[in-house]
PDB file of N, CA and C in Angstrom:
ATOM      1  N   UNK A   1      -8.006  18.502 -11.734  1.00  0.00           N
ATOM      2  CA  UNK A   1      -7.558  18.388 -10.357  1.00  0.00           C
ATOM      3  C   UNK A   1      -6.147  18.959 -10.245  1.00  0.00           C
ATOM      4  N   UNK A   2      -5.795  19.568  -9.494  1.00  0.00           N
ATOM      5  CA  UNK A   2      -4.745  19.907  -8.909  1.00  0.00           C
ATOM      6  C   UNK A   2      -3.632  19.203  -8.364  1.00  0.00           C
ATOM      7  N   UNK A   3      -2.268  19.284  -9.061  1.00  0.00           N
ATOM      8  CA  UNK A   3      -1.276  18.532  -8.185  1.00  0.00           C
ATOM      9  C   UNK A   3      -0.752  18.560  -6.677  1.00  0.00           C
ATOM     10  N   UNK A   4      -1.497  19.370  -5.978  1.00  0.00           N
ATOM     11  CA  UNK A   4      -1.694  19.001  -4.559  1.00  0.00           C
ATOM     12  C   UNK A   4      -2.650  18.212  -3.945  1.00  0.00           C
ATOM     13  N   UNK A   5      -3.697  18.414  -4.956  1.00  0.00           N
ATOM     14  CA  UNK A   5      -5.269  17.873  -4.187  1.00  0.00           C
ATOM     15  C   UNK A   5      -4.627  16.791  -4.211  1.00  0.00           C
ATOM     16  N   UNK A   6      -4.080  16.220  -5.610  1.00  0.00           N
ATOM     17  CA  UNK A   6      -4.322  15.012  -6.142  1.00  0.00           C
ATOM     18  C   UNK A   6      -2.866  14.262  -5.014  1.00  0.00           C
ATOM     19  N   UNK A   7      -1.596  15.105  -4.087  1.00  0.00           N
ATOM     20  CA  UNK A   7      -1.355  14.320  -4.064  1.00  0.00           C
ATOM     21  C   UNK A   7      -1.840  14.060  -2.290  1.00  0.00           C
ATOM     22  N   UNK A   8      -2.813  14.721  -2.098  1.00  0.00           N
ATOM     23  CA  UNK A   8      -3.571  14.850  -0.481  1.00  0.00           C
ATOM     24  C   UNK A   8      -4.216  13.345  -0.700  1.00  0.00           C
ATOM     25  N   UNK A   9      -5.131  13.177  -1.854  1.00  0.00           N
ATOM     26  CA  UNK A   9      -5.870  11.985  -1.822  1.00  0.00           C
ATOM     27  C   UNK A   9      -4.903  10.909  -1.749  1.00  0.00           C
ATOM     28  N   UNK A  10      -3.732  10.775  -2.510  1.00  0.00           N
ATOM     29  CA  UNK A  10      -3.008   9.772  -2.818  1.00  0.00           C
ATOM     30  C   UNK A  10      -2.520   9.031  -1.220  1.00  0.00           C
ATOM     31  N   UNK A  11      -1.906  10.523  -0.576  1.00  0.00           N
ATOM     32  CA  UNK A  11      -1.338   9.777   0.890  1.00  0.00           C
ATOM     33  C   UNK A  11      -1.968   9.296   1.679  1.00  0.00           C
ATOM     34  N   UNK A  12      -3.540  10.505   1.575  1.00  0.00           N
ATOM     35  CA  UNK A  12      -4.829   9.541   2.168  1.00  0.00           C
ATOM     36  C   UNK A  12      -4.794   8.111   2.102  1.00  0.00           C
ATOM     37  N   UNK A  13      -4.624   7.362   0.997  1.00  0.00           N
ATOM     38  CA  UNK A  13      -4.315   6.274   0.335  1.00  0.00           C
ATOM     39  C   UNK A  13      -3.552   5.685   1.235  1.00  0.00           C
ATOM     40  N   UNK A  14      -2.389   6.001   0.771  1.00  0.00           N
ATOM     41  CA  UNK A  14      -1.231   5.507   1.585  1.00  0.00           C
ATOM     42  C   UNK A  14      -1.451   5.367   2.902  1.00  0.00           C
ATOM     43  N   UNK A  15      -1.895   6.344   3.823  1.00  0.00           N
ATOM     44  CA  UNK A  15      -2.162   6.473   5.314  1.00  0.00           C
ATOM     45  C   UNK A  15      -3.188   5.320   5.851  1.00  0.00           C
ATOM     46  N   UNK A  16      -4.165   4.784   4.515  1.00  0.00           N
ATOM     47  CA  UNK A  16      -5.147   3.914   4.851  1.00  0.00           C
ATOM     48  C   UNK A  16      -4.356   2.746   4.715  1.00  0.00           C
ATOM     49  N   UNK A  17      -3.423   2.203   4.004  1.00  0.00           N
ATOM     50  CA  UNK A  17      -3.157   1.070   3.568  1.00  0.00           C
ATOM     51  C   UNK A  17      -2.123   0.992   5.015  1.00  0.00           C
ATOM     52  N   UNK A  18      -1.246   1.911   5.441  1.00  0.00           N
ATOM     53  CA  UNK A  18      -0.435   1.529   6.331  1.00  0.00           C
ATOM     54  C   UNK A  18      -1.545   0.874   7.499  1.00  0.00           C
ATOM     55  N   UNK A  19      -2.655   1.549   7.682  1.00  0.00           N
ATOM     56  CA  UNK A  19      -3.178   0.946   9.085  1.00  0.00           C
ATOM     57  C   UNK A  19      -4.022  -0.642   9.022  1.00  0.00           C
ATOM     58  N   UNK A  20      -4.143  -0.897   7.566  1.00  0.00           N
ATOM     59  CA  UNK A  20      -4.351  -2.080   7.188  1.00  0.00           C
ATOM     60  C   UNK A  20      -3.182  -2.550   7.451  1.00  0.00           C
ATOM     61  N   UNK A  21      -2.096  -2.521   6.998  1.00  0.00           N
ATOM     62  CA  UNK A  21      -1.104  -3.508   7.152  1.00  0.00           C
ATOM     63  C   UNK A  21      -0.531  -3.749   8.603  1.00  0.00           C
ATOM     64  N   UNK A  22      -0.964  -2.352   9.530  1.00  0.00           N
ATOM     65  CA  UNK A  22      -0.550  -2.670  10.913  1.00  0.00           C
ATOM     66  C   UNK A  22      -1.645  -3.695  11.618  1.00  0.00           C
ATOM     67  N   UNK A  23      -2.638  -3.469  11.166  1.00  0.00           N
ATOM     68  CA  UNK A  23      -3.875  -4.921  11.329  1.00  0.00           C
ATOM     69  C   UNK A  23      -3.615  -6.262  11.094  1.00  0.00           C
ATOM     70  N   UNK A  24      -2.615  -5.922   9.708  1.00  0.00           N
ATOM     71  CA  UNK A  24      -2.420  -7.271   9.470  1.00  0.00           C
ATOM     72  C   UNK A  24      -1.337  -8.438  10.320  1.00  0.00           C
ATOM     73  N   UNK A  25      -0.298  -7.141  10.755  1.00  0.00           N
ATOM     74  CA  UNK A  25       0.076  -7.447  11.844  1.00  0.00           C
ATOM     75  C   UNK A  25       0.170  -8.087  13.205  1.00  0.00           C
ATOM     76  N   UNK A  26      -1.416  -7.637  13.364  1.00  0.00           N
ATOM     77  CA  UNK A  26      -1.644  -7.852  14.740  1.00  0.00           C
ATOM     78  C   UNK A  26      -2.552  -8.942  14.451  1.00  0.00           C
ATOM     79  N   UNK A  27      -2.780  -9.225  13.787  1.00  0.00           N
ATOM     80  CA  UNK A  27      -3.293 -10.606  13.235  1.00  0.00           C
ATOM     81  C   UNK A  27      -2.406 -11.460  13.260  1.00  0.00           C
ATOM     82  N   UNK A  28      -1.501 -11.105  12.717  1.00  0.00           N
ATOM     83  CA  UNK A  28      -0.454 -12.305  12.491  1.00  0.00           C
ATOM     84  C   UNK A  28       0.314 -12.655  13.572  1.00  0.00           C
ATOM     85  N   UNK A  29       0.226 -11.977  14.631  1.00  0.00           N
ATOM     86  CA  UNK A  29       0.754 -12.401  16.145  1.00  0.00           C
ATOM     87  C   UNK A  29      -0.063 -13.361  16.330  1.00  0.00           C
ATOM     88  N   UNK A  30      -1.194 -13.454  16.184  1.00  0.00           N
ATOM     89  CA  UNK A  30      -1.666 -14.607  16.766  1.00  0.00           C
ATOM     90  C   UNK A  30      -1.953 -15.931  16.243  1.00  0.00           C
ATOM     91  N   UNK A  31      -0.295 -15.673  14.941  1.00  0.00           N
ATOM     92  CA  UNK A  31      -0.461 -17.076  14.362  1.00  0.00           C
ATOM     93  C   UNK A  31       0.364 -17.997  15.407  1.00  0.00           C
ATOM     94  N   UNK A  32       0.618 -19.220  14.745  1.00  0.00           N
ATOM     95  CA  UNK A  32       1.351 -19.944  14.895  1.00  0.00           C
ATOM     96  C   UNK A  32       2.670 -19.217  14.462  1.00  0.00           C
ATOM     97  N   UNK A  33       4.571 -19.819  15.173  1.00  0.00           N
ATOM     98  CA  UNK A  33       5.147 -19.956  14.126  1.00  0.00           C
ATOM     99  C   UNK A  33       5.232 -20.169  12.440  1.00  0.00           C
ATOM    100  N   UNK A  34       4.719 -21.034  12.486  1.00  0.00           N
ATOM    101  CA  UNK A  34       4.880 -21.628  10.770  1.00  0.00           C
ATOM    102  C   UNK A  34       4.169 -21.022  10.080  1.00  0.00           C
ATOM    103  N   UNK A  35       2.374 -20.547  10.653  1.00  0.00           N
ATOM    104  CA  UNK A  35       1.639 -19.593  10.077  1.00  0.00           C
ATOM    105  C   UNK A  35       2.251 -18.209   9.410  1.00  0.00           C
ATOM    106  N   UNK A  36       3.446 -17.262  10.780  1.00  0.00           N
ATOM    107  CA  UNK A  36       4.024 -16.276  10.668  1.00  0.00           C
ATOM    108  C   UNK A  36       4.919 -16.427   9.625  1.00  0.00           C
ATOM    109  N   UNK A  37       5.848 -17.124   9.517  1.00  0.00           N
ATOM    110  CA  UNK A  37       6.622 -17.428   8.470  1.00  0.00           C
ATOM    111  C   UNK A  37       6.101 -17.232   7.271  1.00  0.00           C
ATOM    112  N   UNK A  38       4.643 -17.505   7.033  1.00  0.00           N
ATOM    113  CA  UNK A  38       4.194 -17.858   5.458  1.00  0.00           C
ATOM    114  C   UNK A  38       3.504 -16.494   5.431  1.00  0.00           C
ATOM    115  N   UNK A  39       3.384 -15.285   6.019  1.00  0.00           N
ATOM    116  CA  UNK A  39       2.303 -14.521   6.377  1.00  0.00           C
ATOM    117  C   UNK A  39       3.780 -13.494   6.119  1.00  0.00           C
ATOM    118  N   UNK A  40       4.026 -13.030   7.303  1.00  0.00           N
ATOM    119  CA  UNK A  40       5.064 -11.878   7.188  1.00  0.00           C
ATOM    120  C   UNK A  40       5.777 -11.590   6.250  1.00  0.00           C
ATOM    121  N   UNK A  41       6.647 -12.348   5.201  1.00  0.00           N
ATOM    122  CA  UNK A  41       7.357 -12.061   3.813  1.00  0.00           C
ATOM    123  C   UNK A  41       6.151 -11.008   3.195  1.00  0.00           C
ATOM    124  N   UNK A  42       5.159 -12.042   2.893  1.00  0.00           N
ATOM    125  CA  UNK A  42       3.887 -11.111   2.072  1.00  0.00           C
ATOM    126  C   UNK A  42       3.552  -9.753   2.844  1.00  0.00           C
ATOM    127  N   UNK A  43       3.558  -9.710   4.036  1.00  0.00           N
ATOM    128  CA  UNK A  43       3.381  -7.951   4.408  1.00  0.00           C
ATOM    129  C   UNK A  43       4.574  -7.574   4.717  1.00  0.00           C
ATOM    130  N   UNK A  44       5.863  -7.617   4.702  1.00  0.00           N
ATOM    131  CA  UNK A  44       7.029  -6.892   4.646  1.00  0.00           C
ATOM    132  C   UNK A  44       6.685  -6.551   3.160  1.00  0.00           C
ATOM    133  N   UNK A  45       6.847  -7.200   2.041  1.00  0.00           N
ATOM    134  CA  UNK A  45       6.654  -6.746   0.518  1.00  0.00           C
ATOM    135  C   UNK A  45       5.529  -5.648   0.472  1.00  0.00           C
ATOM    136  N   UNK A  46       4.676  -5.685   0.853  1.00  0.00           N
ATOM    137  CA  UNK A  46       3.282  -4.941   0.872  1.00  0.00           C
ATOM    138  C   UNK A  46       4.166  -3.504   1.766  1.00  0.00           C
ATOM    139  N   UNK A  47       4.577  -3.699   2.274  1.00  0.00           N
ATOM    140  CA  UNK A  47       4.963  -2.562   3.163  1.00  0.00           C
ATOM    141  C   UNK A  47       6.239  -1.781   2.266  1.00  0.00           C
ATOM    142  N   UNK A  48       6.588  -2.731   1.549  1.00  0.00           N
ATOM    143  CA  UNK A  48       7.950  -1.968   0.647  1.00  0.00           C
ATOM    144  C   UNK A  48       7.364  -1.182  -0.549  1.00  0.00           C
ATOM    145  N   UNK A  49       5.880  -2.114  -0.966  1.00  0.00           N
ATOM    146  CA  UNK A  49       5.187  -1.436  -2.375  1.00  0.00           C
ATOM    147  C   UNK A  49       4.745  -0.176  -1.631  1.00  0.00           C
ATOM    148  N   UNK A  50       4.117   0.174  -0.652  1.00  0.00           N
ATOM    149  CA  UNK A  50       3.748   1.486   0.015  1.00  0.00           C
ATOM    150  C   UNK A  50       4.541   2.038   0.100  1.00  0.00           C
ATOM    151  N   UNK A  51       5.596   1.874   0.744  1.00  0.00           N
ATOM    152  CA  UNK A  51       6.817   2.544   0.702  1.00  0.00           C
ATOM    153  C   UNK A  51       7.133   3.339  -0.426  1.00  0.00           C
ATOM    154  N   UNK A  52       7.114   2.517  -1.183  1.00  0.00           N
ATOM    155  CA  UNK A  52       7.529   3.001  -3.034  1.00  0.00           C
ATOM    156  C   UNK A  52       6.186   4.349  -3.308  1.00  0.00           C
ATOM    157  N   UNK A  53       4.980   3.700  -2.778  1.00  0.00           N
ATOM    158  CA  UNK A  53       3.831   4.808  -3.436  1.00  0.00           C
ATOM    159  C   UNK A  53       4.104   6.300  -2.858  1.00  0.00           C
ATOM    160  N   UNK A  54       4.355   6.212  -1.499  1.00  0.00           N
ATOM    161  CA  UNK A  54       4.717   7.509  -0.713  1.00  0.00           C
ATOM    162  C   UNK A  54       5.361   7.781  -1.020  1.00  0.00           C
ATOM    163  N   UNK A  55       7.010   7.318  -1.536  1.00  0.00           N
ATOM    164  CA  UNK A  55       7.985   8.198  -1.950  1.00  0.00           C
ATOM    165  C   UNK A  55       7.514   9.136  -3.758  1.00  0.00           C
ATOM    166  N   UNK A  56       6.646   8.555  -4.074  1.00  0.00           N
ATOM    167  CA  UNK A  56       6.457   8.307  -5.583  1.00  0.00           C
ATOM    168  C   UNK A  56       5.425   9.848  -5.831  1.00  0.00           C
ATOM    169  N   UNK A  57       4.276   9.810  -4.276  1.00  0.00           N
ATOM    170  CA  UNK A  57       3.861  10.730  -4.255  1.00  0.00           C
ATOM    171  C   UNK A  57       4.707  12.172  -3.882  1.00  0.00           C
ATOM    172  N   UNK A  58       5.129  11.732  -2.639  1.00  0.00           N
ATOM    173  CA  UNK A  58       6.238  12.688  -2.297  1.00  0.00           C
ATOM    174  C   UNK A  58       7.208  13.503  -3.488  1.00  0.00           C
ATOM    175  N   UNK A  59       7.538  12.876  -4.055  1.00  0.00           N
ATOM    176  CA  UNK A  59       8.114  13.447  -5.598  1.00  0.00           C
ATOM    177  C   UNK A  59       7.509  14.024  -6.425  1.00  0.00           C
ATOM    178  N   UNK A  60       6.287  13.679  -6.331  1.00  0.00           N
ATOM    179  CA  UNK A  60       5.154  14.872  -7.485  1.00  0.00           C
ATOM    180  C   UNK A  60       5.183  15.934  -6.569  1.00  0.00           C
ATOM    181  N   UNK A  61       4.664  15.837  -5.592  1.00  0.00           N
ATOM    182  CA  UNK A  61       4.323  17.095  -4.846  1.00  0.00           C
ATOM    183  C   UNK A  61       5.493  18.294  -4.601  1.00  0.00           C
ATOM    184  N   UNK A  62       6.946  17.583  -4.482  1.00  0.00           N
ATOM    185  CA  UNK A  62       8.145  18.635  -3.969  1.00  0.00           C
ATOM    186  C   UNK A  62       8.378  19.069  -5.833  1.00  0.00           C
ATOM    187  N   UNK A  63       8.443  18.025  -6.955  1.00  0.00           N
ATOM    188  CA  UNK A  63       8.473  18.827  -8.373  1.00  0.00           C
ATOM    189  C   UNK A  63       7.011  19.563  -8.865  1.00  0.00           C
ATOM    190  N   UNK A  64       6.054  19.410  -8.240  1.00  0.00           N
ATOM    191  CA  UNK A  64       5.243  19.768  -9.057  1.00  0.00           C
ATOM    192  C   UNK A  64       4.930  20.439 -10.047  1.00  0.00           C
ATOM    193  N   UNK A  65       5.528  19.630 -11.464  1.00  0.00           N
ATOM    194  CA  UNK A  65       5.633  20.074 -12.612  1.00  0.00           C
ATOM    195  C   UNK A  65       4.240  20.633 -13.350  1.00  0.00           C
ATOM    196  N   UNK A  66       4.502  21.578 -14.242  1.00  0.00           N
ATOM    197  CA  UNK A  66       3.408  21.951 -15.102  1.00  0.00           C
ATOM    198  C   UNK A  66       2.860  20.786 -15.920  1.00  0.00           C
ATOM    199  N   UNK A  67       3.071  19.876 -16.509  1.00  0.00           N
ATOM    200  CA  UNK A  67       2.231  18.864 -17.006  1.00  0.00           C
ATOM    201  C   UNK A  67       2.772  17.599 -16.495  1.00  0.00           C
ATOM    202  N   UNK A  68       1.711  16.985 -15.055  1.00  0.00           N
ATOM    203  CA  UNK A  68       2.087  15.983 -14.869  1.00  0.00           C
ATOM    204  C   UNK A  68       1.264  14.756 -14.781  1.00  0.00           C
ATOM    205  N   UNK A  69       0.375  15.002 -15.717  1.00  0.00           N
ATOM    206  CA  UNK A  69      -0.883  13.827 -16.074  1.00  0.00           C
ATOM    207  C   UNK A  69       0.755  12.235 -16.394  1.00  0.00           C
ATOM    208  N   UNK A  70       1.587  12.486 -16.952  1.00  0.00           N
ATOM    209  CA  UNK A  70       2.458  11.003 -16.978  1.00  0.00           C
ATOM    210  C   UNK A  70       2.728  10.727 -15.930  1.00  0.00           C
ATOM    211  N   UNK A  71       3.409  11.080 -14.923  1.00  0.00           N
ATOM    212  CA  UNK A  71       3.591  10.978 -12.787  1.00  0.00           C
ATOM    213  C   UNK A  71       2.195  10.630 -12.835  1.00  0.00           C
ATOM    214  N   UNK A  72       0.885  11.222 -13.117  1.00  0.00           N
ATOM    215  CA  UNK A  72      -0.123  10.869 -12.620  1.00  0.00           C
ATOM    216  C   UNK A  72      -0.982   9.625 -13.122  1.00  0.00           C
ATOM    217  N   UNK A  73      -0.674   9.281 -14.252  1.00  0.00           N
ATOM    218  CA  UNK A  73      -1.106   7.895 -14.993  1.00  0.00           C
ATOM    219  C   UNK A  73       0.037   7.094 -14.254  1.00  0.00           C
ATOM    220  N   UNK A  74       1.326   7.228 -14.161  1.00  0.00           N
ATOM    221  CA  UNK A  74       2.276   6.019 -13.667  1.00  0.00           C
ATOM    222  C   UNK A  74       1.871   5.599 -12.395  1.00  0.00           C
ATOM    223  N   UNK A  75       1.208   6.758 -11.769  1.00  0.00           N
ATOM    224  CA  UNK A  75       0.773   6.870  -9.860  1.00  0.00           C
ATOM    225  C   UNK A  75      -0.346   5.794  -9.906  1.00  0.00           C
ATOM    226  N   UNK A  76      -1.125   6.246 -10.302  1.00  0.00           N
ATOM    227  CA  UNK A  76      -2.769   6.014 -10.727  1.00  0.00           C
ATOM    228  C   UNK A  76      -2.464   4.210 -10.572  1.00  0.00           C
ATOM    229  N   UNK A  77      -1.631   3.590 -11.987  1.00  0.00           N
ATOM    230  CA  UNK A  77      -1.568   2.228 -12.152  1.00  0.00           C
ATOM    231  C   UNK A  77      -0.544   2.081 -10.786  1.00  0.00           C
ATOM    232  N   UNK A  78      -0.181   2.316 -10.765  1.00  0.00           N
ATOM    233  CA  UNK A  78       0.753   1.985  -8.866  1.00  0.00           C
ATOM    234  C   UNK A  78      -0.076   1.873  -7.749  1.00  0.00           C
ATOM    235  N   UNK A  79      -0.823   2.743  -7.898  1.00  0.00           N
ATOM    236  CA  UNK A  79      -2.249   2.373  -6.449  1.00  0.00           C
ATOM    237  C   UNK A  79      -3.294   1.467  -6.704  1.00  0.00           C
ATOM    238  N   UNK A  80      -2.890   1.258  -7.910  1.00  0.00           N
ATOM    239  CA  UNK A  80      -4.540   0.288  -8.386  1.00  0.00           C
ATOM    240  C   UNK A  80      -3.892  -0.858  -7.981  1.00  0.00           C
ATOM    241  N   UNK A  81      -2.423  -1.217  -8.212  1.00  0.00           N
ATOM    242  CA  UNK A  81      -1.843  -2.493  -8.013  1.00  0.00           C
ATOM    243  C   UNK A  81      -1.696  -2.892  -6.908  1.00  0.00           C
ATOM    244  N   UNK A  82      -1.162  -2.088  -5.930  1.00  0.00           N
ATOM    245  CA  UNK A  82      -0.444  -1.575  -4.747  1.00  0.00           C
ATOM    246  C   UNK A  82      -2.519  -1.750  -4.092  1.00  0.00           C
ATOM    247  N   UNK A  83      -3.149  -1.097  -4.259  1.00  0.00           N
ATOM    248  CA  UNK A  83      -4.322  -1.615  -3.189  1.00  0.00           C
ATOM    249  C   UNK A  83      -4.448  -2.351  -3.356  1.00  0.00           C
ATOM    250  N   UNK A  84      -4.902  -3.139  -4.506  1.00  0.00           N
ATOM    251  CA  UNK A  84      -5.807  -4.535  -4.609  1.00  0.00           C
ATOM    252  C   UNK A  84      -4.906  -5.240  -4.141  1.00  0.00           C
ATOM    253  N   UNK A  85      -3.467  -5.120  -4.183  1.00  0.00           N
ATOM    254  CA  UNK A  85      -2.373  -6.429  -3.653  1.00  0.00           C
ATOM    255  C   UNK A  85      -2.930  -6.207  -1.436  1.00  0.00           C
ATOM    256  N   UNK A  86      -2.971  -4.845  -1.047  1.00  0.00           N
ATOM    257  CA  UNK A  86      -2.887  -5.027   0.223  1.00  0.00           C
ATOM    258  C   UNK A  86      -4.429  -5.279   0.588  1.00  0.00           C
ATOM    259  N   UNK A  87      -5.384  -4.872  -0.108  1.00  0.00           N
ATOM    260  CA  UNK A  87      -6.729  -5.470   0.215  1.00  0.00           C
ATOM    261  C   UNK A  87      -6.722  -7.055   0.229  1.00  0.00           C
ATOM    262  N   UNK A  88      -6.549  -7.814  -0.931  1.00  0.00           N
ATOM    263  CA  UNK A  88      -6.557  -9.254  -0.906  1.00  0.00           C
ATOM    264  C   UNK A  88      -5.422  -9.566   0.320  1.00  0.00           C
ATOM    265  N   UNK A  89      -4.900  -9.680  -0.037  1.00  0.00           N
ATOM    266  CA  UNK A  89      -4.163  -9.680   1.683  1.00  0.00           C
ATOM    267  C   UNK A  89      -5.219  -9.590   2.625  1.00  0.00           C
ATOM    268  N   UNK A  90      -5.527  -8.734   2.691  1.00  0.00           N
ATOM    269  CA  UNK A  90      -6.548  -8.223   4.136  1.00  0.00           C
ATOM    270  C   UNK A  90      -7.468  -9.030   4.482  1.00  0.00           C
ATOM    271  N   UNK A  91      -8.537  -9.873   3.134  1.00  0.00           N
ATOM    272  CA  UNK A  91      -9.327 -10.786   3.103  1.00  0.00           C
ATOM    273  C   UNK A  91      -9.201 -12.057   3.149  1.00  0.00           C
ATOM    274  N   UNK A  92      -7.655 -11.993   2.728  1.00  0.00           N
ATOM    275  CA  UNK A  92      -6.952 -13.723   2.869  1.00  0.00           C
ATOM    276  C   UNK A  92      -6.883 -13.643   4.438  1.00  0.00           C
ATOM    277  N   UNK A  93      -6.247 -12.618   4.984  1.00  0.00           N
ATOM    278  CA  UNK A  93      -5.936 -12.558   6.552  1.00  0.00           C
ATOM    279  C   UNK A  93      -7.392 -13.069   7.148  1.00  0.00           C
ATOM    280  N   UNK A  94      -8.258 -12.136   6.975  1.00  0.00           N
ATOM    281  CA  UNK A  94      -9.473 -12.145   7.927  1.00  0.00           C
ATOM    282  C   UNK A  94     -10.066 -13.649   7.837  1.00  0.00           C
ATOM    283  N   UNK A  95     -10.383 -14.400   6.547  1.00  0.00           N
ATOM    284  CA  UNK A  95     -10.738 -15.224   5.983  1.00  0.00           C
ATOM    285  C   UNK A  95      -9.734 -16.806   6.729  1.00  0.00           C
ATOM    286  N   UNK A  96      -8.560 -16.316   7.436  1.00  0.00           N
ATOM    287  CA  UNK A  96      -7.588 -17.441   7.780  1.00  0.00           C
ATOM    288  C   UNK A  96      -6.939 -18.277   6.703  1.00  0.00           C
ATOM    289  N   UNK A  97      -6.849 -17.737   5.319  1.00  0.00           N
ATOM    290  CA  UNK A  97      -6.175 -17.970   4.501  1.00  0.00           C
ATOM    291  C   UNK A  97      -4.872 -17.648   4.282  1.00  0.00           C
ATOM    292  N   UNK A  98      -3.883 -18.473   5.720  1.00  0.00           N
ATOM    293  CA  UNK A  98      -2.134 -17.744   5.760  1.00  0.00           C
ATOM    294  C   UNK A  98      -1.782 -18.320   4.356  1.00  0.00           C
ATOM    295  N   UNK A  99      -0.978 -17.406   4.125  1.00  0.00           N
ATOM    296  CA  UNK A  99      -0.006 -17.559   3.208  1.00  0.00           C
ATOM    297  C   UNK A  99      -0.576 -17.621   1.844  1.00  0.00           C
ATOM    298  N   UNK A 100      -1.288 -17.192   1.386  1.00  0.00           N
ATOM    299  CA  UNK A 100      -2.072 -16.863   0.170  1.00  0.00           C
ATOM    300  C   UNK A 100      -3.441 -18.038  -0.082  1.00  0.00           C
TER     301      UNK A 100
END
C-alpha cells in the first residue's frame, strides 16, 4: 500500500470517529446536569486522542518517507486504541450507560 492511500483510509477513520463523537454530543444534551458532568470529560479526551491521530496522520503524509512501515505500525496500534476507546463510548452512550 501506498503512503497516501494508506493515509486517505486513516482520515477516513478519523472523519468517521469525529461524527461519532459529534453524536455523542448530541446525546449528551439530553442528559441531565450530573449525567453531563460524568459523560463530557470522557468525550473531550476522545476528542484529544483524535486529535492526536490526525495530526499523526498528517505527518506521514507531508514526510512521506521511503520506509515508513514504523509511522505505520505506531499509526496502526493508535487507531486500534483510539477506535475501540470511541466505539465503546458510543455503545455505553446508546445503551444509557453515562459515565462508563
Amino acid at each position: 500500500m501506498e503512503v497516501k492511500d494508506y493515509c486517505k483510509a486513516m482520515l477516513a477513520e478519523v472523519n468517521s470517529w469525529k461524527k461519532k463523537l459529534d453524536a455523542m454530543k448530541k446525546v449528551a444534551d439530553s442528559y441531565s446536569t450530573e449525567e453531563k458532568e460524568k459523560v463530557l470529560p470522557l468525550i473531550g479526551q476522545l476528542e484529544q486522542e483524535v486529535t492526536t491521530a490526525q495530526m499523526r496522520v498528517d505527518q506521514l503524509e507531508k514526510e512521506c518517507p521511503s520506509d515508513w512501515s514504523p509511522m505505520k505500525n505506531d499509526l496502526d496500534d493508535l487507531f486500534g486504541t483510539v477506535g475501540s476507546k470511541v466505539n465503546r463510548a458510543w455503545k455505553d452512550l446508546e445503551a444509557g450507560n453515562v459515565g462508563g
